[in-house]
C-alpha atoms as a PDB file:
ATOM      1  CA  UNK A   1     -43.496 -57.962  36.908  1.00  0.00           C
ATOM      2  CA  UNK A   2     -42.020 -60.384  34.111  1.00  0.00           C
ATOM      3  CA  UNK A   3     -43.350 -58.408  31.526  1.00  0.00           C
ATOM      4  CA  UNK A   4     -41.894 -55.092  33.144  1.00  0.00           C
ATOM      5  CA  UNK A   5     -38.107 -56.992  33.203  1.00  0.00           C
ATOM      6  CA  UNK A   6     -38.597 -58.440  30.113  1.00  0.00           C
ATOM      7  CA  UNK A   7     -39.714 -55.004  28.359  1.00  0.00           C
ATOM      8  CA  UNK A   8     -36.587 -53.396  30.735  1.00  0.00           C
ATOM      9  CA  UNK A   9     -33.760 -56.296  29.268  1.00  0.00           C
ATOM     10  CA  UNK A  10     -35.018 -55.393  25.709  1.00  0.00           C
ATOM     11  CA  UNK A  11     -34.024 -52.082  26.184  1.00  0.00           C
ATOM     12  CA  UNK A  12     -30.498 -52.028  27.026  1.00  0.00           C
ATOM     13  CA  UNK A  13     -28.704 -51.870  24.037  1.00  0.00           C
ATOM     14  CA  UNK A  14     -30.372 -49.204  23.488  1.00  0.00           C
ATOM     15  CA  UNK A  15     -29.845 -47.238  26.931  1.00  0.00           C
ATOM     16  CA  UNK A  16     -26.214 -47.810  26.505  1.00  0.00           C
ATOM     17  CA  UNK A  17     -26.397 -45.706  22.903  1.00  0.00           C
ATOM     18  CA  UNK A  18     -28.524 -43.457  24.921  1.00  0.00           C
ATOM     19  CA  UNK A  19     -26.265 -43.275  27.663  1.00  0.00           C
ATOM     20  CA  UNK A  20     -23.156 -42.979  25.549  1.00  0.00           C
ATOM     21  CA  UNK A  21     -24.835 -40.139  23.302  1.00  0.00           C
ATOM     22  CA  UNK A  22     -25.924 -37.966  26.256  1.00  0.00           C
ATOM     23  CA  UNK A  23     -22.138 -37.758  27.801  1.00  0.00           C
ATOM     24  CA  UNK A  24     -21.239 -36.505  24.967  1.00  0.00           C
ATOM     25  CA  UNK A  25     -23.321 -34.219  24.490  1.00  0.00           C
ATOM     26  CA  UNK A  26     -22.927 -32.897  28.204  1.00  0.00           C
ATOM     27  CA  UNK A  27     -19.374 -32.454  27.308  1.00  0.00           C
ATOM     28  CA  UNK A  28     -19.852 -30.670  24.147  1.00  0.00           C
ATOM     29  CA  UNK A  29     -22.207 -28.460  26.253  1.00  0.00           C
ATOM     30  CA  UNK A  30     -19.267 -27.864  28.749  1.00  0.00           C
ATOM     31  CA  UNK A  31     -16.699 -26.770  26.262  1.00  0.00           C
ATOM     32  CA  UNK A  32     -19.618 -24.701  23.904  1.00  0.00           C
ATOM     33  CA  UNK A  33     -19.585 -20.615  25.298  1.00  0.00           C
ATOM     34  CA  UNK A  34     -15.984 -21.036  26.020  1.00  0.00           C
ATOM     35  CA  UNK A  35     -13.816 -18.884  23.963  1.00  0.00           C
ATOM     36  CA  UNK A  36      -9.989 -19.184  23.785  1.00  0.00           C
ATOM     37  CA  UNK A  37      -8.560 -16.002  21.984  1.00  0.00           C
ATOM     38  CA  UNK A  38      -4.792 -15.829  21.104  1.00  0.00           C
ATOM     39  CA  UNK A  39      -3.451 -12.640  21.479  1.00  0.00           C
ATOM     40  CA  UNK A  40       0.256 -10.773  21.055  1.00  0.00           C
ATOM     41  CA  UNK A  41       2.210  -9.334  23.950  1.00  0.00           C
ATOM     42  CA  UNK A  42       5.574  -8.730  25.089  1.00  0.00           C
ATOM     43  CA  UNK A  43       7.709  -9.232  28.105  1.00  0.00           C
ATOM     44  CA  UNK A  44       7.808  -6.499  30.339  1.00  0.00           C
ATOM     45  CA  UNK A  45      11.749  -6.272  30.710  1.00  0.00           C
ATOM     46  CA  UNK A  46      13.823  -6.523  28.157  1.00  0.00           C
ATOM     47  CA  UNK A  47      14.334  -7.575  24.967  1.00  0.00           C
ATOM     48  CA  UNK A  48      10.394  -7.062  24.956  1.00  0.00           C
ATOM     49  CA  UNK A  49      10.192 -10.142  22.256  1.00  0.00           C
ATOM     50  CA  UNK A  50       6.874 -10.625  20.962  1.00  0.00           C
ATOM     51  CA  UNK A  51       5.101 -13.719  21.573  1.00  0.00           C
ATOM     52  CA  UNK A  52       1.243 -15.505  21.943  1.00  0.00           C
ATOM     53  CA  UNK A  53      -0.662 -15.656  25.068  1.00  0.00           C
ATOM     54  CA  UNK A  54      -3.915 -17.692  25.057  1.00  0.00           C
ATOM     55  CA  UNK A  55      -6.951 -16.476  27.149  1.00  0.00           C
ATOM     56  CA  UNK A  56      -9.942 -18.820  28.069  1.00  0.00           C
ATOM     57  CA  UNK A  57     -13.239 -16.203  28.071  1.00  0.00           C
ATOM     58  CA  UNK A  58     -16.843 -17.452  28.901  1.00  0.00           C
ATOM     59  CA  UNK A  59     -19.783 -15.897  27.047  1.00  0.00           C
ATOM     60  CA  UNK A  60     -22.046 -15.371  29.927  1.00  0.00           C
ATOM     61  CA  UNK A  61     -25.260 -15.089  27.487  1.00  0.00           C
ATOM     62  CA  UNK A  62     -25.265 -18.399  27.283  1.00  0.00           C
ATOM     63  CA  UNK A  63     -23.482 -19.858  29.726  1.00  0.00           C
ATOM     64  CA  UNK A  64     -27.105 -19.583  32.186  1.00  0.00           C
ATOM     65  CA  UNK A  65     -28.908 -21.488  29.647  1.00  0.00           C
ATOM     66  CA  UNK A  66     -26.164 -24.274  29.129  1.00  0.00           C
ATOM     67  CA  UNK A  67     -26.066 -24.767  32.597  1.00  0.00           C
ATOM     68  CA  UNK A  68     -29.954 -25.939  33.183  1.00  0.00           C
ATOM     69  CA  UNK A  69     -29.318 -27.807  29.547  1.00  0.00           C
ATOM     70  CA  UNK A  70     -26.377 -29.486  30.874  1.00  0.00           C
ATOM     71  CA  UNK A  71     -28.624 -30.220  34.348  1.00  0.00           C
ATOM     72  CA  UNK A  72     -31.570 -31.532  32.535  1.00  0.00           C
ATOM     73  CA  UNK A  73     -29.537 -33.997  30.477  1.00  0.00           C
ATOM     74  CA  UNK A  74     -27.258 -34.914  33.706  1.00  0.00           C
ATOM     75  CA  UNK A  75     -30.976 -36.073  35.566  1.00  0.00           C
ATOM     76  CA  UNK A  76     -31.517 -37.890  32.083  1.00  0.00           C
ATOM     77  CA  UNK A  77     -28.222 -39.805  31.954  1.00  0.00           C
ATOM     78  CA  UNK A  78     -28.608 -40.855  35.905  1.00  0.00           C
ATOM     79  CA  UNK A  79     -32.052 -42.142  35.623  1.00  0.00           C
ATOM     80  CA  UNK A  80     -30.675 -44.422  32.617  1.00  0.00           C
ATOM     81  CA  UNK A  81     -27.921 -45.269  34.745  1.00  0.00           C
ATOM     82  CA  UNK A  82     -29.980 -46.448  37.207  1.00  0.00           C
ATOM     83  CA  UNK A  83     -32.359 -48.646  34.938  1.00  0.00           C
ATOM     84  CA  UNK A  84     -28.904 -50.137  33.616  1.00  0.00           C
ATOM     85  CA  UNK A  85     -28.116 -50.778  36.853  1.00  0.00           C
ATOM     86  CA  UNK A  86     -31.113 -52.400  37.780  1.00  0.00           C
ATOM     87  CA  UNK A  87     -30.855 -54.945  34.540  1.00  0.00           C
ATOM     88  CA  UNK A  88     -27.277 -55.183  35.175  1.00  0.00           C
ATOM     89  CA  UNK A  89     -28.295 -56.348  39.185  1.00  0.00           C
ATOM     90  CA  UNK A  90     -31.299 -58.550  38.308  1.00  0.00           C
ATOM     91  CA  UNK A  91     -28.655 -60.254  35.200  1.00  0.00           C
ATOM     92  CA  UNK A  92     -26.236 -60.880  38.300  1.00  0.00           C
ATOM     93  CA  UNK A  93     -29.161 -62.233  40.616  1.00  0.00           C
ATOM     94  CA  UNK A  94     -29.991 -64.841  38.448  1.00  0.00           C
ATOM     95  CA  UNK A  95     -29.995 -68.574  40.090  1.00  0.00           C
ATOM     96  CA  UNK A  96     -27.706 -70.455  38.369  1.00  0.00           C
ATOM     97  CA  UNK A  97     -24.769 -69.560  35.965  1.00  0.00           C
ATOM     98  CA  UNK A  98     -26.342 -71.059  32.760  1.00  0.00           C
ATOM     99  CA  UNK A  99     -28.922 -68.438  32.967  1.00  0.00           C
ATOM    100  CA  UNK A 100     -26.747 -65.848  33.725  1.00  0.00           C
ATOM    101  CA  UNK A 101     -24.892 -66.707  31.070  1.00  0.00           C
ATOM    102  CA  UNK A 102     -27.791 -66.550  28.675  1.00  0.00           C
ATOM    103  CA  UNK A 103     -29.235 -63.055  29.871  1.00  0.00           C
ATOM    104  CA  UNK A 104     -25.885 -61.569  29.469  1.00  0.00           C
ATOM    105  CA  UNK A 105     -25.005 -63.157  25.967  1.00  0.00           C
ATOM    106  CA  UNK A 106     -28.558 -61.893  24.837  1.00  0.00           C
ATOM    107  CA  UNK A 107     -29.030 -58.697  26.360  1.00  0.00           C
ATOM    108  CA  UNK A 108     -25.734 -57.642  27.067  1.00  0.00           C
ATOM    109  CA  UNK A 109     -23.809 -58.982  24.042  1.00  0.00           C
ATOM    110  CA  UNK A 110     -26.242 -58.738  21.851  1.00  0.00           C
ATOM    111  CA  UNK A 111     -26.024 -62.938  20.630  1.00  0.00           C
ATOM    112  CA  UNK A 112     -28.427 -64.343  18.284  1.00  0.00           C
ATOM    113  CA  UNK A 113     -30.240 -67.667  19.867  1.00  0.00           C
ATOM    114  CA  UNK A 114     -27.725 -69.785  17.499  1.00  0.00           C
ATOM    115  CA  UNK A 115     -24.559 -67.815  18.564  1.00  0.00           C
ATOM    116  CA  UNK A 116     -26.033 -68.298  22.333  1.00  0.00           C
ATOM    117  CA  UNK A 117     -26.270 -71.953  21.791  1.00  0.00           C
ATOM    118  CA  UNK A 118     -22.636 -72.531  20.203  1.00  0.00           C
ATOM    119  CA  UNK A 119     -21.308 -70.273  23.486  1.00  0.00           C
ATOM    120  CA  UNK A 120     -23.176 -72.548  26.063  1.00  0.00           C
ATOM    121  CA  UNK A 121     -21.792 -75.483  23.968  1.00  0.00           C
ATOM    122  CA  UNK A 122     -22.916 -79.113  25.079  1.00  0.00           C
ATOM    123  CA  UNK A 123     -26.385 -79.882  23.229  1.00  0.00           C
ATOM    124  CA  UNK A 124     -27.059 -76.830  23.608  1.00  0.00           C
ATOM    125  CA  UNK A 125     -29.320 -75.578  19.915  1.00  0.00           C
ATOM    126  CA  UNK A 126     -31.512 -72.296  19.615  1.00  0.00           C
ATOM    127  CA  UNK A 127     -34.565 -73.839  20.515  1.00  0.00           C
ATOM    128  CA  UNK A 128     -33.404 -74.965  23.688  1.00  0.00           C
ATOM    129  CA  UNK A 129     -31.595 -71.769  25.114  1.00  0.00           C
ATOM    130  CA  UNK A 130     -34.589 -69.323  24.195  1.00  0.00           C
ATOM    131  CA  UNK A 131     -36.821 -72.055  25.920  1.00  0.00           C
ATOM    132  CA  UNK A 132     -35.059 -72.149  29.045  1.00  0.00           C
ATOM    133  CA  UNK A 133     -35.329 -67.839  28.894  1.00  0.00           C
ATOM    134  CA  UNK A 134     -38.343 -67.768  28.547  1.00  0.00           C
ATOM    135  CA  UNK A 135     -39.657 -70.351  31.438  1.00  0.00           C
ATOM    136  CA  UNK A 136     -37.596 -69.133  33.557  1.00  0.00           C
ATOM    137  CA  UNK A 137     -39.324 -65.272  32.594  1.00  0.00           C
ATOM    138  CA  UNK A 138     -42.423 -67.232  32.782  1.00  0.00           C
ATOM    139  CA  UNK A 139     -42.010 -69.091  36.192  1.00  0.00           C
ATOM    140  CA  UNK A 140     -40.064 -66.230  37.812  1.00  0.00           C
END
């Protein structure tokens, strides 16, 4: 099971690119097949003056296959939601605040082992903060 959390907390930097990357391309999906066309009319009374309506049109060709696109990556983005979740949970679950502290500052933040160790402050070095990690992955 450590190995499985470990493996999961060196993946969320990543999942949160992921993440971010596949909302946007959902909403590039929902704005792709629609059309806005200006086009000229009139008023119907008078002085008839010419000006611009715009009409939104969908392209039904596509808009079939851009729908199961758009569910696929929606399934996607809430399974990696929920394994962010679960990090995020087991980061908050942690027993003490110094550890919490340290999981979120590397895995969260994205801290090197020095920068960790000047943020925990004390006599806190490098060394000592990726020691205490990993017993506790060890022990846990």
């Amino acid at each position: 099971m450590k190995l499985e959390i470990k493996n999961k907390l060196s993946q969320l930097n990543d999942l949160k690119f992921e993440i971010s990357d596949l909302q946007f391309k959902i909403e590039k999906l929902e704005k792709k097949g629609i059309f806005i066309i200006s086009v000229e009319a009139s008023y119907r009374k008078p002085p008839y003056t010419k000006h611009n309506i715009s009409i939104e049109a969908n392209d039904p060709r596509f808009i079939n296959k851009m729908n199961d696109l758009k569910q696929t990556l929606q399934l996607r983005l809430n399974s990696l939601l929920d394994l962010q979740n679960e990090i995020e949970t087991f980061i908050n679950g942690l027993p003490t605040s110094r550890l919490r502290r340290i999981f979120e500052l590397r895995y969260i933040n994205q801290f090197s082992w020095q920068k960790i160790a000047y943020m925990i402050g004390g006599y806190a070095t490098k060394d000592s903060v990726r020691k205490e990690h990993d017993r506790f992955l060890k022990g846990s």
